[in-house]
C-alpha atoms as a PDB file:
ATOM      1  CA  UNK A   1     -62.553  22.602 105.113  1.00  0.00           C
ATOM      2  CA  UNK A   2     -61.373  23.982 102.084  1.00  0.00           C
ATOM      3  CA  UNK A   3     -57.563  22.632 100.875  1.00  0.00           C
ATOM      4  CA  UNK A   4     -54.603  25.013  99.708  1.00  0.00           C
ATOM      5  CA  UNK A   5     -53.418  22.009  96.979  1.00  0.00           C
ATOM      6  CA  UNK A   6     -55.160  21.798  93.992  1.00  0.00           C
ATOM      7  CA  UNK A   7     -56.618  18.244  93.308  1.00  0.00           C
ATOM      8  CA  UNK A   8     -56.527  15.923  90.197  1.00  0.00           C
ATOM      9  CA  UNK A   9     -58.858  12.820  89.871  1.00  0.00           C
ATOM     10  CA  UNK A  10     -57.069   9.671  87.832  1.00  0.00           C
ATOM     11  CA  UNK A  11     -58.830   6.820  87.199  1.00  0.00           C
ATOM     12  CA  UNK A  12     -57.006   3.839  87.054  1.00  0.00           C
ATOM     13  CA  UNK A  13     -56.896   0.428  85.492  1.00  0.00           C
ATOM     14  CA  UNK A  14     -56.959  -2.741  88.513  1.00  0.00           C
ATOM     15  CA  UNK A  15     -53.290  -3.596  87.873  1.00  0.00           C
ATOM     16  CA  UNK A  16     -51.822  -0.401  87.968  1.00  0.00           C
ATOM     17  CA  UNK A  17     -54.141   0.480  91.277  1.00  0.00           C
ATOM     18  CA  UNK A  18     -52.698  -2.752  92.471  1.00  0.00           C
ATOM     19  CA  UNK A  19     -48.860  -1.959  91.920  1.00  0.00           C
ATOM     20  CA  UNK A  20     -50.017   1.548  93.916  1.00  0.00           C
ATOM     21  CA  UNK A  21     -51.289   0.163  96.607  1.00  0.00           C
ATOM     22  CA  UNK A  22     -48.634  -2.521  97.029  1.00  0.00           C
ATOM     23  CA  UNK A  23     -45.991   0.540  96.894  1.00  0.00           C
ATOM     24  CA  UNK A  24     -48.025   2.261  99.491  1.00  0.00           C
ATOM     25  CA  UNK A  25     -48.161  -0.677 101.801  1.00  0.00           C
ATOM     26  CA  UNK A  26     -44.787  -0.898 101.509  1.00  0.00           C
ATOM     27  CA  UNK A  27     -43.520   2.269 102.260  1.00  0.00           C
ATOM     28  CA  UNK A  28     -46.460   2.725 104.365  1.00  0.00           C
ATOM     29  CA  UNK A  29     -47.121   5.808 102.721  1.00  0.00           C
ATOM     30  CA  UNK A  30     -50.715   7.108 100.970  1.00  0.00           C
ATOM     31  CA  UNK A  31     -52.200   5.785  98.054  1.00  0.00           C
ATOM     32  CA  UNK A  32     -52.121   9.649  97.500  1.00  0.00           C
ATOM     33  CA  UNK A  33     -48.601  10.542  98.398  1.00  0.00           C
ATOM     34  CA  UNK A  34     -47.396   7.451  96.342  1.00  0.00           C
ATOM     35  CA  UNK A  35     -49.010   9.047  93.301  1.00  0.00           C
ATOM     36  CA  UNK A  36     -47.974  11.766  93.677  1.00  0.00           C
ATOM     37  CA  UNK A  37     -44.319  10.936  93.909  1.00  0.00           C
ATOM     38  CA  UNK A  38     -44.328   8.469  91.013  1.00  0.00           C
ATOM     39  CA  UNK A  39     -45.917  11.850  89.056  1.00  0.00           C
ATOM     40  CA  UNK A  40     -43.080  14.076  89.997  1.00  0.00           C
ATOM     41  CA  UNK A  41     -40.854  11.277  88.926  1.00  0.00           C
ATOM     42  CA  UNK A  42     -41.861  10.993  85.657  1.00  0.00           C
ATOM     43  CA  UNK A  43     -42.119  14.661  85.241  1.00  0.00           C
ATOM     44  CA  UNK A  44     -38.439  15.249  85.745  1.00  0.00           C
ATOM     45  CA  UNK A  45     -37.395  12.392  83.814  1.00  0.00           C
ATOM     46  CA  UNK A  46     -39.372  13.833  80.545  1.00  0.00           C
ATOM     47  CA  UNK A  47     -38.053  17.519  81.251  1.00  0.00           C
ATOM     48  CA  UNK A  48     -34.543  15.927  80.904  1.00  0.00           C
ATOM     49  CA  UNK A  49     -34.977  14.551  77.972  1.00  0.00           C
ATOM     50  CA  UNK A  50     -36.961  17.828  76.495  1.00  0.00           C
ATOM     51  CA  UNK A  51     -33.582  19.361  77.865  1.00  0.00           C
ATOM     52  CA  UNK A  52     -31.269  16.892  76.557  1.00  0.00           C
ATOM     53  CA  UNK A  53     -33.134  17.261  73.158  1.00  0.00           C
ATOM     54  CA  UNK A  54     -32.757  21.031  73.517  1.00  0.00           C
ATOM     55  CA  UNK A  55     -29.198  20.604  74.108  1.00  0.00           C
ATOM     56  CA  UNK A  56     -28.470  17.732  71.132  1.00  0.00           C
ATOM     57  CA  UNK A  57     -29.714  20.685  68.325  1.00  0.00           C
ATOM     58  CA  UNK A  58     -27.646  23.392  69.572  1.00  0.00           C
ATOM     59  CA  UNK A  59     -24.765  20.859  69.780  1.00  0.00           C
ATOM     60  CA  UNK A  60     -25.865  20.028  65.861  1.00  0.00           C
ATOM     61  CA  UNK A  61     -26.011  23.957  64.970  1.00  0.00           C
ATOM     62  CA  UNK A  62     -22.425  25.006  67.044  1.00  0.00           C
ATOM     63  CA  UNK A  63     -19.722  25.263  64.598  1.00  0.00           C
ATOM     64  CA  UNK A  64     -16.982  26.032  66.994  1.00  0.00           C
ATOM     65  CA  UNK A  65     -15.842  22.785  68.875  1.00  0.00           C
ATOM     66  CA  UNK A  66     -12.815  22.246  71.264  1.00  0.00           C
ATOM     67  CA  UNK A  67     -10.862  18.990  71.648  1.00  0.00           C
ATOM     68  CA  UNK A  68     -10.741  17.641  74.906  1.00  0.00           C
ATOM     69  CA  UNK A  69      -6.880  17.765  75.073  1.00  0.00           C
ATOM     70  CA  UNK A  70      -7.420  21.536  74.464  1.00  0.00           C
ATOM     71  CA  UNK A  71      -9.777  21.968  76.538  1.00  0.00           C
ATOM     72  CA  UNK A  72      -8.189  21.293  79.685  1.00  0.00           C
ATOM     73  CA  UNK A  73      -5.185  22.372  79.159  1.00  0.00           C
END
């Protein structure tokens, strides 16, 4: 039976396998889903900093600044 999700084979060292598994037993969740979920993770944590990098250089270029007393007045 065909599947809708693509797949992605990852091979994996014995002590990162381990520390999968152990999450997986522990949350008694997949091996799969676990994965998976660590993945997303650590694709939103390196989009934020791509962002935050982003952000930093067009702080850098921005002549105009406000003081915060100004600001919120």
């Amino acid at each position: 039976m065909p599947t809708k999700n693509p797949r992605l084979n990852v091979v994996l060292d014995p002590e990162l396998y381990e520390m999968v598994e152990r999450i997986s037993k522990q949350e008694e969740k997949s091996m799969s889903v676990v994965a998976k979920e660590l993945i997303e993770d650590a694709l939103e944590k390196h989009e934020d900093l791509l962002l935050s990098e982003i952000a930093m250089k067009r702080e850098a270029k921005s002549k105009k600044t406000v003081p915060h007393d100004k600001a919120w007045k």
